[in-house]
Protein backbone atom coordinates (compact mmCIF):
# COMPACT_ATOMS: atom_id res chain seq x y z
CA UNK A 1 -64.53 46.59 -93.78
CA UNK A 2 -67.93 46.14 -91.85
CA UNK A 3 -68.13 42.60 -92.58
CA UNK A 4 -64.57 41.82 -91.80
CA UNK A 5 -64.77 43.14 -88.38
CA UNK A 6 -68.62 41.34 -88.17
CA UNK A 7 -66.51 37.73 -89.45
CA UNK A 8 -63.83 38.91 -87.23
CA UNK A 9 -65.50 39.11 -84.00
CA UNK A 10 -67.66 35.76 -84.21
CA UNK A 11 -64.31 34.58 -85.26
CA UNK A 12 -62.81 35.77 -81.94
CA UNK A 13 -65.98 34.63 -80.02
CA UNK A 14 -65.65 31.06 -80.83
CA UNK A 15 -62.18 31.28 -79.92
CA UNK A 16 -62.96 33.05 -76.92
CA UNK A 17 -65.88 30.39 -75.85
CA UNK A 18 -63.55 27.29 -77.06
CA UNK A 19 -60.57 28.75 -75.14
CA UNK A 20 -61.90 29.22 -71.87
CA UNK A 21 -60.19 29.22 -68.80
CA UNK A 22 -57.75 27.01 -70.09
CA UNK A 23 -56.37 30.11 -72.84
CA UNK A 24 -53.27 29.52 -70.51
CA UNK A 25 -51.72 26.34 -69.07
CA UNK A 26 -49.70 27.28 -66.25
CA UNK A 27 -51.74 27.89 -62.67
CA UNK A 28 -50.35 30.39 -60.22
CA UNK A 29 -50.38 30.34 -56.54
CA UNK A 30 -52.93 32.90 -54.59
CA UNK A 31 -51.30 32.85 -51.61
CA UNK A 32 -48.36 35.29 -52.13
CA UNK A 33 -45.60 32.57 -51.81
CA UNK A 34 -42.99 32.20 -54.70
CA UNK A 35 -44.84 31.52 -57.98
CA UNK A 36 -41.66 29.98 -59.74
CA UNK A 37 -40.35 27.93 -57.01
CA UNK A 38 -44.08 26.71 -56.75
CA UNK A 39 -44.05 25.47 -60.09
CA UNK A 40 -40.75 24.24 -60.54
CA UNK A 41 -39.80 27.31 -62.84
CA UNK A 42 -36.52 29.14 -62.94
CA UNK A 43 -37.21 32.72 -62.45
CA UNK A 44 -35.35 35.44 -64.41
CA UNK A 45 -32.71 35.66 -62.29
CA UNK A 46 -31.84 31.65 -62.88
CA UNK A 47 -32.56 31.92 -66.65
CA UNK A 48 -31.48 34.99 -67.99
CA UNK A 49 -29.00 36.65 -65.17
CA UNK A 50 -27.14 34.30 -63.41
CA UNK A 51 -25.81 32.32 -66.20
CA UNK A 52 -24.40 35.60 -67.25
CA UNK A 53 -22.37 35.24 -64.16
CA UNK A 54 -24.16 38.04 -61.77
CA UNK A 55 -25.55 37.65 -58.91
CA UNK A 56 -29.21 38.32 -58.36
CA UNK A 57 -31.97 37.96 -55.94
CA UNK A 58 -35.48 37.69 -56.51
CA UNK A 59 -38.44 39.35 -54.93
CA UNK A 60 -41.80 39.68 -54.54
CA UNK A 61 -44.14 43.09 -54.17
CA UNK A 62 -47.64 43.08 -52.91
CA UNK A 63 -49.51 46.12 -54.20
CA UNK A 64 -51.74 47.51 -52.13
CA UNK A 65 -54.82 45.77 -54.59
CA UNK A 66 -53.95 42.38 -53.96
CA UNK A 67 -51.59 41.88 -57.27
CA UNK A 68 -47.99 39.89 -56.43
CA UNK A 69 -45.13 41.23 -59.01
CA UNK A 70 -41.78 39.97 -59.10
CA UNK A 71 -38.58 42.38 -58.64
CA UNK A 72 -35.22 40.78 -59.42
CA UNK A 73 -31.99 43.00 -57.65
CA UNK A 74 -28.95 42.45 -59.44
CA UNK A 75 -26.81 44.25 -56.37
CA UNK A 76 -23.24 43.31 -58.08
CA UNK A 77 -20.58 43.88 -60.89
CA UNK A 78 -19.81 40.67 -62.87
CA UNK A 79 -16.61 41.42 -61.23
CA UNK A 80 -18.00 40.45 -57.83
CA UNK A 81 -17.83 43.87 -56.62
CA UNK A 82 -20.64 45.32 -54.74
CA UNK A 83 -22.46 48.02 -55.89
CA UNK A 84 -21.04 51.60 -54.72
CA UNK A 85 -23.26 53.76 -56.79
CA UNK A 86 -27.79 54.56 -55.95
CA UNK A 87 -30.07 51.60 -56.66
CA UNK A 88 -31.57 52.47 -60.34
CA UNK A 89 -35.44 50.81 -60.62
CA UNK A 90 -36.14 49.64 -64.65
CA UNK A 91 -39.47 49.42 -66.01
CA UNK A 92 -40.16 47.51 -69.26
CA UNK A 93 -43.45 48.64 -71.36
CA UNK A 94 -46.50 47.21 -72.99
CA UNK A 95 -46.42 43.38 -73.23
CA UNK A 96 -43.14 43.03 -72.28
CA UNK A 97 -41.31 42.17 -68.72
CA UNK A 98 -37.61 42.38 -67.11
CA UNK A 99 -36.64 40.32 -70.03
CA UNK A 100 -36.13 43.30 -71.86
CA UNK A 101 -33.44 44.74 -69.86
CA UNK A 102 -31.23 41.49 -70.49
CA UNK A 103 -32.06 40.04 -73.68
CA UNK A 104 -28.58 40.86 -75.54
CA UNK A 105 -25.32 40.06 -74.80
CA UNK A 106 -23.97 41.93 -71.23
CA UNK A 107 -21.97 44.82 -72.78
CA UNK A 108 -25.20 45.40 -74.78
CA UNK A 109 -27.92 44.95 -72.44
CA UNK A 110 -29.00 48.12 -69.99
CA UNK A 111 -29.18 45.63 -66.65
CA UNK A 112 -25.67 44.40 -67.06
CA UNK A 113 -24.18 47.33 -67.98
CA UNK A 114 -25.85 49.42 -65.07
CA UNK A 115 -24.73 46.82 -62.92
CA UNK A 116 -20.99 46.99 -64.23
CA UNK A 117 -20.61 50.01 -63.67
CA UNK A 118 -21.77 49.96 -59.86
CA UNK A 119 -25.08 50.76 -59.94
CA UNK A 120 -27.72 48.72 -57.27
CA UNK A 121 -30.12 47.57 -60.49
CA UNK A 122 -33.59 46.62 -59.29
CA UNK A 123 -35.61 45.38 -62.38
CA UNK A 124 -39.93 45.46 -61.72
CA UNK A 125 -42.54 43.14 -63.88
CA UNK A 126 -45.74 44.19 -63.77
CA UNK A 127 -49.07 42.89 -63.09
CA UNK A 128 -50.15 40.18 -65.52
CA UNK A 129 -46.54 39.01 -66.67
CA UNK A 130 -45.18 35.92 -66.56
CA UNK A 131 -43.67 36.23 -63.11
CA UNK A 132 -46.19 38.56 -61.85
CA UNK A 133 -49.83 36.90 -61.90
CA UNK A 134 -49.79 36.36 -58.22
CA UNK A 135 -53.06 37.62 -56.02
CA UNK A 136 -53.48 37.53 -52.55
CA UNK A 137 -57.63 36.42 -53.94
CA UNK A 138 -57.71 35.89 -57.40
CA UNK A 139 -55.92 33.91 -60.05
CA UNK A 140 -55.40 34.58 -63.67
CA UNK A 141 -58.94 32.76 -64.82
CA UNK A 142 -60.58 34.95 -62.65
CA UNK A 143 -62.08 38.12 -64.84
CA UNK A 144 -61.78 40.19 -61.92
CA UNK A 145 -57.85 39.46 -61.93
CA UNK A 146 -57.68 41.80 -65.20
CA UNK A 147 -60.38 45.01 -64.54
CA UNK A 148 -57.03 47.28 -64.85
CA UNK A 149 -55.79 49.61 -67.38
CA UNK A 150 -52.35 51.41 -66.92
CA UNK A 151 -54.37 53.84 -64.41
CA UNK A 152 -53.56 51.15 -61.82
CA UNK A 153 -50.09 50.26 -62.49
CA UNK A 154 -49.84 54.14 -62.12
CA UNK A 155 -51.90 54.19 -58.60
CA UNK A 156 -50.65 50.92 -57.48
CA UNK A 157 -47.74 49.20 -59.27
CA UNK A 158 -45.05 51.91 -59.56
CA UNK A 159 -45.67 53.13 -56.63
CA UNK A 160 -45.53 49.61 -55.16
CA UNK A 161 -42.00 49.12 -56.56
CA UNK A 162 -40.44 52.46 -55.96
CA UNK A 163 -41.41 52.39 -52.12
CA UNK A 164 -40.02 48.67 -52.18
CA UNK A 165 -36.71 49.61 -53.52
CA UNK A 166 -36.28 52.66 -51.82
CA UNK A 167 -37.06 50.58 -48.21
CA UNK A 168 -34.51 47.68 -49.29
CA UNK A 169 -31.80 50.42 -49.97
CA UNK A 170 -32.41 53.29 -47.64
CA UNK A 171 -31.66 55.51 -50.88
CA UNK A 172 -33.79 57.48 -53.35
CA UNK A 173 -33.56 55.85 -56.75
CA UNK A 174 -32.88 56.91 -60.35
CA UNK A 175 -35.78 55.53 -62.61
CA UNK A 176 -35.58 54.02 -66.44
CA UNK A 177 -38.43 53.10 -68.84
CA UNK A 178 -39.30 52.41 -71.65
CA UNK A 179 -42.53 53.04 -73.49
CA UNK A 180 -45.76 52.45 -71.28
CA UNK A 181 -43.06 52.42 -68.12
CA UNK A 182 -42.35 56.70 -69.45
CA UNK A 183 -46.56 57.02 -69.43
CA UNK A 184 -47.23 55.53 -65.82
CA UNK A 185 -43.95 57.84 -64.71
CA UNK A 186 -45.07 61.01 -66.33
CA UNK A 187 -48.43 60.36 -65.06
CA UNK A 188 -47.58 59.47 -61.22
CA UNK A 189 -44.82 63.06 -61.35
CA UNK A 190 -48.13 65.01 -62.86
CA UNK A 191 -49.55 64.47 -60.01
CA UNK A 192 -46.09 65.21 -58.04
CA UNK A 193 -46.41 61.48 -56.49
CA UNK A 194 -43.10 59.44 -56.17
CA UNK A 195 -40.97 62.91 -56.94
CA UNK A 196 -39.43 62.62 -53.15
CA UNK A 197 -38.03 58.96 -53.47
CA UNK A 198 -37.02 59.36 -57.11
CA UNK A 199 -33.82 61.07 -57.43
CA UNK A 200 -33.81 61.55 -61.58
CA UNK A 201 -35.93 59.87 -64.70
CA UNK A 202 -34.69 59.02 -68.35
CA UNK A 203 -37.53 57.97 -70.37
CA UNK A 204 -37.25 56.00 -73.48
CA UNK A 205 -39.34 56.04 -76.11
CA UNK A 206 -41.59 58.29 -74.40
CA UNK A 207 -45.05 58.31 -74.10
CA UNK A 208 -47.87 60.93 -73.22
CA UNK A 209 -49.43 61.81 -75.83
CA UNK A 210 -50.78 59.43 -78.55
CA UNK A 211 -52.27 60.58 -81.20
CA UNK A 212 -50.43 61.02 -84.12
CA UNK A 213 -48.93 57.26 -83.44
CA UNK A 214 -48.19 56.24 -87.12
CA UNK A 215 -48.21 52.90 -86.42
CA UNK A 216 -50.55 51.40 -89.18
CA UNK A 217 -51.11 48.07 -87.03
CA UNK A 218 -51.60 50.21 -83.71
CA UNK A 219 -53.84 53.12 -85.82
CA UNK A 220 -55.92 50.21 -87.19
CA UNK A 221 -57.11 48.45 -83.77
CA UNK A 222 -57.63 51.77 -82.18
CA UNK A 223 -59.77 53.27 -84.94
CA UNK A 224 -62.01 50.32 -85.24
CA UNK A 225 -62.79 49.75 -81.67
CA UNK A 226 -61.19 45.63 -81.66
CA UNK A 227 -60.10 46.09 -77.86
CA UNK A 228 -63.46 47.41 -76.61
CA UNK A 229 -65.21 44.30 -79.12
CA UNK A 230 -62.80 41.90 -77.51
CA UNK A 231 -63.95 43.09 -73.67
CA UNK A 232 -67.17 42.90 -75.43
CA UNK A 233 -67.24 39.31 -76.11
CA UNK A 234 -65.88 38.34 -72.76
CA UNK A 235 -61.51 38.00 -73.34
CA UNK A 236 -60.19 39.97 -70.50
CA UNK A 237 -56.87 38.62 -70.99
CA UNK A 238 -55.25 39.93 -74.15
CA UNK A 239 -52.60 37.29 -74.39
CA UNK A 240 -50.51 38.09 -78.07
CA UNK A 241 -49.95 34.59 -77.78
CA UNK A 242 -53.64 33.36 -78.23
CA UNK A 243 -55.66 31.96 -80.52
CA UNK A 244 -58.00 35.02 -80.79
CA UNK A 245 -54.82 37.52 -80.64
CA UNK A 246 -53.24 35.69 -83.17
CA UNK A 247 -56.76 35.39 -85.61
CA UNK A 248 -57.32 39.31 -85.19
CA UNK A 249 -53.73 40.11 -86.01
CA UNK A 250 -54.08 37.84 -88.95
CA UNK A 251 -57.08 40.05 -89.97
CA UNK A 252 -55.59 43.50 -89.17
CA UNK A 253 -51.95 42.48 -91.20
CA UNK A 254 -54.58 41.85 -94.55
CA UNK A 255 -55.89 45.12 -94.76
CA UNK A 256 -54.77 47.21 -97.17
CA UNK A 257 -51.97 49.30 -96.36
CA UNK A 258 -50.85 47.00 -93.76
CA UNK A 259 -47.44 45.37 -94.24
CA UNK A 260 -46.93 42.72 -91.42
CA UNK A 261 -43.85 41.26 -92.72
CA UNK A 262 -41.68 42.11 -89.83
CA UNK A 263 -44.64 42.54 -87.25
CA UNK A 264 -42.43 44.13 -85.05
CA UNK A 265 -41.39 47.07 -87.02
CA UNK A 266 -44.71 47.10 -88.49
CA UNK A 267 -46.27 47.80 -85.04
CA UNK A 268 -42.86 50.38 -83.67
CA UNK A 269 -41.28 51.63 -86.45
CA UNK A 270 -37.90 50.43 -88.90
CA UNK A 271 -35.85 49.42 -85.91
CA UNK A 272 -31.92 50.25 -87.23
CA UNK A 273 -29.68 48.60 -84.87
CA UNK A 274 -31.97 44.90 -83.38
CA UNK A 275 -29.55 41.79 -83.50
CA UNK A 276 -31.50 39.60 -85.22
CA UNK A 277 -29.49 36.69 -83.92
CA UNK A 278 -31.51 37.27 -80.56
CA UNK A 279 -34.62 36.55 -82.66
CA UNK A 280 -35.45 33.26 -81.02
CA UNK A 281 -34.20 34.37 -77.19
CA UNK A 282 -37.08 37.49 -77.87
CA UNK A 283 -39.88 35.00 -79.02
CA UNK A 284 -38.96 32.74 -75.76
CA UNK A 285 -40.03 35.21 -73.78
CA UNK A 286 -42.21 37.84 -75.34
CA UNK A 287 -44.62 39.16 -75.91
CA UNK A 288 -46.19 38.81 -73.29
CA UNK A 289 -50.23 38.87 -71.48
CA UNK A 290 -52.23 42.43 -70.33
CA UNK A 291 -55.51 43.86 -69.98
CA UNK A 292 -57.96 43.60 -72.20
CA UNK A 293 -59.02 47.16 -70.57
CA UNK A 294 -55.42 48.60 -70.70
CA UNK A 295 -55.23 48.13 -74.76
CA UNK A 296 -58.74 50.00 -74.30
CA UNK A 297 -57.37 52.68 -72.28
CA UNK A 298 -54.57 52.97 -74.58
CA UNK A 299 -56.65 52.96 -77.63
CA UNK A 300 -58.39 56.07 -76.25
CA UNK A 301 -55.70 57.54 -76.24
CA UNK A 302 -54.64 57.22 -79.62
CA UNK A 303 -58.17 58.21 -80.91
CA UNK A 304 -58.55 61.18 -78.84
CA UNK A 305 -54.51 62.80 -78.32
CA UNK A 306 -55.20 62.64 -74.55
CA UNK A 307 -53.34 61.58 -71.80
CA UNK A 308 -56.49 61.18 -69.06
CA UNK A 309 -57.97 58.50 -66.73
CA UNK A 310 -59.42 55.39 -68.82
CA UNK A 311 -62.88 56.54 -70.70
CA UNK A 312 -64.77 53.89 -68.53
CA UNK A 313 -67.31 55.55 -66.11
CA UNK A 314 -68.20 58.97 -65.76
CA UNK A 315 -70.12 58.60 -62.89
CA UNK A 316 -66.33 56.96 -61.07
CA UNK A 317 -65.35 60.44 -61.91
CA UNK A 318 -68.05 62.35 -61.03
CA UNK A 319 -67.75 64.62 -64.07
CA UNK A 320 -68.69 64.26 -67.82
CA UNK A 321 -65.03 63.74 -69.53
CA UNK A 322 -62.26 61.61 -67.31
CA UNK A 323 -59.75 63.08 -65.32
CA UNK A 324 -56.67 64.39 -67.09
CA UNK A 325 -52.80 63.96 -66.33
CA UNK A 326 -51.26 67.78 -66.61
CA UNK A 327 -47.60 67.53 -67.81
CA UNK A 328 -47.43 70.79 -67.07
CA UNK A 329 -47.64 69.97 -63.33
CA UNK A 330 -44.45 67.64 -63.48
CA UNK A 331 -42.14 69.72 -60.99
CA UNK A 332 -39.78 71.84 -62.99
CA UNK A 333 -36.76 70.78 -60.76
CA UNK A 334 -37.28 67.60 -61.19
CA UNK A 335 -34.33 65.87 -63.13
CA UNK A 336 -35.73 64.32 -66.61
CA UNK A 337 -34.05 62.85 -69.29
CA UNK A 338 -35.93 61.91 -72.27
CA UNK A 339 -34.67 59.78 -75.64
CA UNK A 340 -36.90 59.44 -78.44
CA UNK A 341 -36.31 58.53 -82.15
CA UNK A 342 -37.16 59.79 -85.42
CA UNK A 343 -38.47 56.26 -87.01
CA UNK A 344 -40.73 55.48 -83.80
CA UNK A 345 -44.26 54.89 -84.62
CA UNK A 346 -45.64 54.46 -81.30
CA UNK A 347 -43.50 57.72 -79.62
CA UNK A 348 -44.21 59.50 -82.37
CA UNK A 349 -41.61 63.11 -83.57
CA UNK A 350 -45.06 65.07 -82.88
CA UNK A 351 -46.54 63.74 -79.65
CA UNK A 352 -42.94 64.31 -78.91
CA UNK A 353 -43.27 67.53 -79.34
CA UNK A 354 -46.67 68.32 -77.70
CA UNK A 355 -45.11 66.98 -74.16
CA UNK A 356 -41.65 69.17 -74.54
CA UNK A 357 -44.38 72.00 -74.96
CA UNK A 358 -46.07 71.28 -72.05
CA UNK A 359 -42.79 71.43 -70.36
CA UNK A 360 -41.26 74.34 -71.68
CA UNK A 361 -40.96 75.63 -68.19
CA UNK A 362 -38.58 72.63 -66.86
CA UNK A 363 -35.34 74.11 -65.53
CA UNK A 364 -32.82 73.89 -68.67
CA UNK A 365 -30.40 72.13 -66.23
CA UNK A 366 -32.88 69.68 -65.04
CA UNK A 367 -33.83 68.47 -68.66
CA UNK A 368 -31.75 66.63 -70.86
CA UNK A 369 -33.31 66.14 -74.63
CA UNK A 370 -31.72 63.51 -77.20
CA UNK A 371 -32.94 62.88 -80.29
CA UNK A 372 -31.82 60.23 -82.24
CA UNK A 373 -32.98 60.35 -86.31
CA UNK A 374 -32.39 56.16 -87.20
CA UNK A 375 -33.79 54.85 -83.72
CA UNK A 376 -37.38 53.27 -83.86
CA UNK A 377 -38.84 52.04 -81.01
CA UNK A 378 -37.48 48.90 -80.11
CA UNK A 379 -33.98 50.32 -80.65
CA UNK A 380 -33.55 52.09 -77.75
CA UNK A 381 -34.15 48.55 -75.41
CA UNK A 382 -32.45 46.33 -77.84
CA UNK A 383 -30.29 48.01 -80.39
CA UNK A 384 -26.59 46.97 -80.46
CA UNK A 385 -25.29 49.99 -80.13
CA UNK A 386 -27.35 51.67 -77.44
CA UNK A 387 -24.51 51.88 -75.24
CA UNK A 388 -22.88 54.22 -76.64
CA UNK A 389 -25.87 55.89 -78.08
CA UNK A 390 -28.33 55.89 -75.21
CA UNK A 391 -26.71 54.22 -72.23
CA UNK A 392 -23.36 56.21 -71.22
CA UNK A 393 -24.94 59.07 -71.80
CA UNK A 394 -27.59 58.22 -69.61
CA UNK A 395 -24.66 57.30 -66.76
CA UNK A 396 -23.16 60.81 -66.83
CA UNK A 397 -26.87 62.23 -66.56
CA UNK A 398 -27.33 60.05 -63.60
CA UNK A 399 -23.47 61.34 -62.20
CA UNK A 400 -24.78 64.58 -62.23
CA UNK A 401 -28.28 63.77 -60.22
């Protein structure tokens, strides 16, 4: 195993020195104007919402470090009629963007359906995605564009969007997401931040603890260190797309144990309900670019069972172990609903289990619990039947908040 990872990461390095700047052919503007009507690309709302026959509006967000993200508002019913019910804010999770929220078919896909039945939807993209690697100074070749983990999306993105939405509107908001967008929300409410513009949460997927993941592909990076060797050798960027991405996933999938067949149950679990007929829309869009230092910070995570600060620099902290996000500090009137799945490698039964603990004390009619036994991860964003498994029930949580 030591000399795979040794022929692994000069394998990486050449890629990484041959690559260069030029890892990524499209440029992005600095100067906060539109990046997609810059470059002559349609945004979401042109390819993936309007032809739906909605109306939507794009946006841009300024964080308050510099970073440009794109918000599409999809403020009307197919129908034409306008929205009569609060604005609800979506937020997609690791290496993914908006896309996810509107990759099926309308009377499948959360955005439309939201929006059908007279919600204000408001979808975010964070930092790094395709339609968010804006900077008011830096541009995507610049290292300095990508020194974040998912500590700054909590400090600065989320925050960002929620205050954004709940300006436009002049209403508090209900909140949705999925995977890393249930870790940045659990962490901003430990810390009671966003609580008094938010009016209710439903989490899917979600995420606080990691470490029983049983994700072999996911257990395998984190255990032998490959994010922190590929900040090491200088790729900042972790693009899924890239050469050196695509070499070290080619390495991880031949180890034994490791069935990469279907890479994307292989990383989140036997997904039950996916259209595969969507295949090719997915693979037009995702996955998509982070942080080098946010797989780190989520690799620590896995490794140690924590939910804390990125394990960067002590000295930042001013004390010997990072910082930790208490669940237990979540506000017990605050109204949660959390979905999670019984074949999901990533939101794993047990780390499940570990954050219901921690809030025990929630008030029973501020906390709704579903469990669903077939649903991996990917299901509960994509699955064909998630309306009527995940999605009305989420409406009539969102009726009563």
């Amino acid at each position: 195993m030591a000399n795979t990872l040794i022929e692994l990461i000069l394998v990486i390095a050449f890629c990484v020195l041959a690559a260069g700047a030029a890892a990524r052919t499209k440029l992005y503007s600095i100067d906060g104007g539109r990046e997609d009507e810059m470059l002559g690309i349609d945004g979401i709302c042109k390819s993936m919402v309007e032809p739906q026959g909605y109306i939507c509006r794009e946006h841009t967000v300024t964080t308050k470090d510099g970073y440009i993200l794109s918000v599409q508002r999809m403020p009307k019913a197919r129908s034409g009629k306008t929205a009569d019910k609060p604005p609800v804010l979506l937020q997609h999770g690791l290496m993914m963007d908006a896309i996810t929220w509107l990759l099926n078919a309308p009377d499948q896909s959360l955005a439309f359906i939201l929006a059908d039945n007279g919600y204000d939807v408001w979808i975010a993209n964070t930092r790094g995605t395709n339609y968010s690697r804006g900077h008011t100074s830096l541009t995507p070749n610049d290292p300095a564009y990508w020194e974040w983990s998912w500590d700054e999306l909590v400090a600065y993105d989320l925050p960002a969007c929620v205050q954004f939405v709940h300006d436009q509107t002049g209403q508090k908001l209900h909140y949705v997401g999925h995977s890393l967008g249930t870790l940045i929300a659990f962490a901003a409410f430990s810390q009671k931040k966003l609580v008094d513009m938010i009016r209710s949460a439903a989490l899917l997927s979600p995420i606080a603890h990691l470490g029983q993941m049983s994700s072999p592909l996911g257990k395998t990076a984190a255990d032998a260190f490959i994010a922190e060797d590929l900040y090491w050798l200088g790729l900042r960027e972790f693009a899924p797309r890239g050469e050196a991405v695509v070499k070290l996933l080619e390495d991880i999938c031949q180890q034994p144990g490791n069935n990469c067949s279907n890479l994307m149950n292989s990383f989140t679990g036997p997904n039950c309900c996916l259209n595969s007929s969507r295949t090719n829309v997915f693979l037009e869009h995702e996955p998509q670019s982070t942080a080098t230092k946010n797989m780190i910070h989520i690799a620590q995570m896995a490794r140690k069972g924590t939910i804390a600060n990125e394990d960067e620099n002590m000295n930042h902290y001013g004390q010997p172990t990072p910082p930790v996000y208490n669940m237990t500090n979540i506000p017990n009137d605050f109204p949660l609903l959390l979905s999670y799945g019984g074949k999901d490698y990533l939101s794993d039964v047990n780390d499940v289990q570990i954050l219901l603990d921690n809030i025990k004390d929630h008030h029973s009619d501020k906390l709704v619990v579903q469990y669903r036994e077939d649903y991996a991860h990917a299901d509960f964003v994509f699955g064909v039947d998630a309306k009527q498994v995940v999605y009305d029930p989420m409406m009539a949580f969102f009726k009563l908040n």
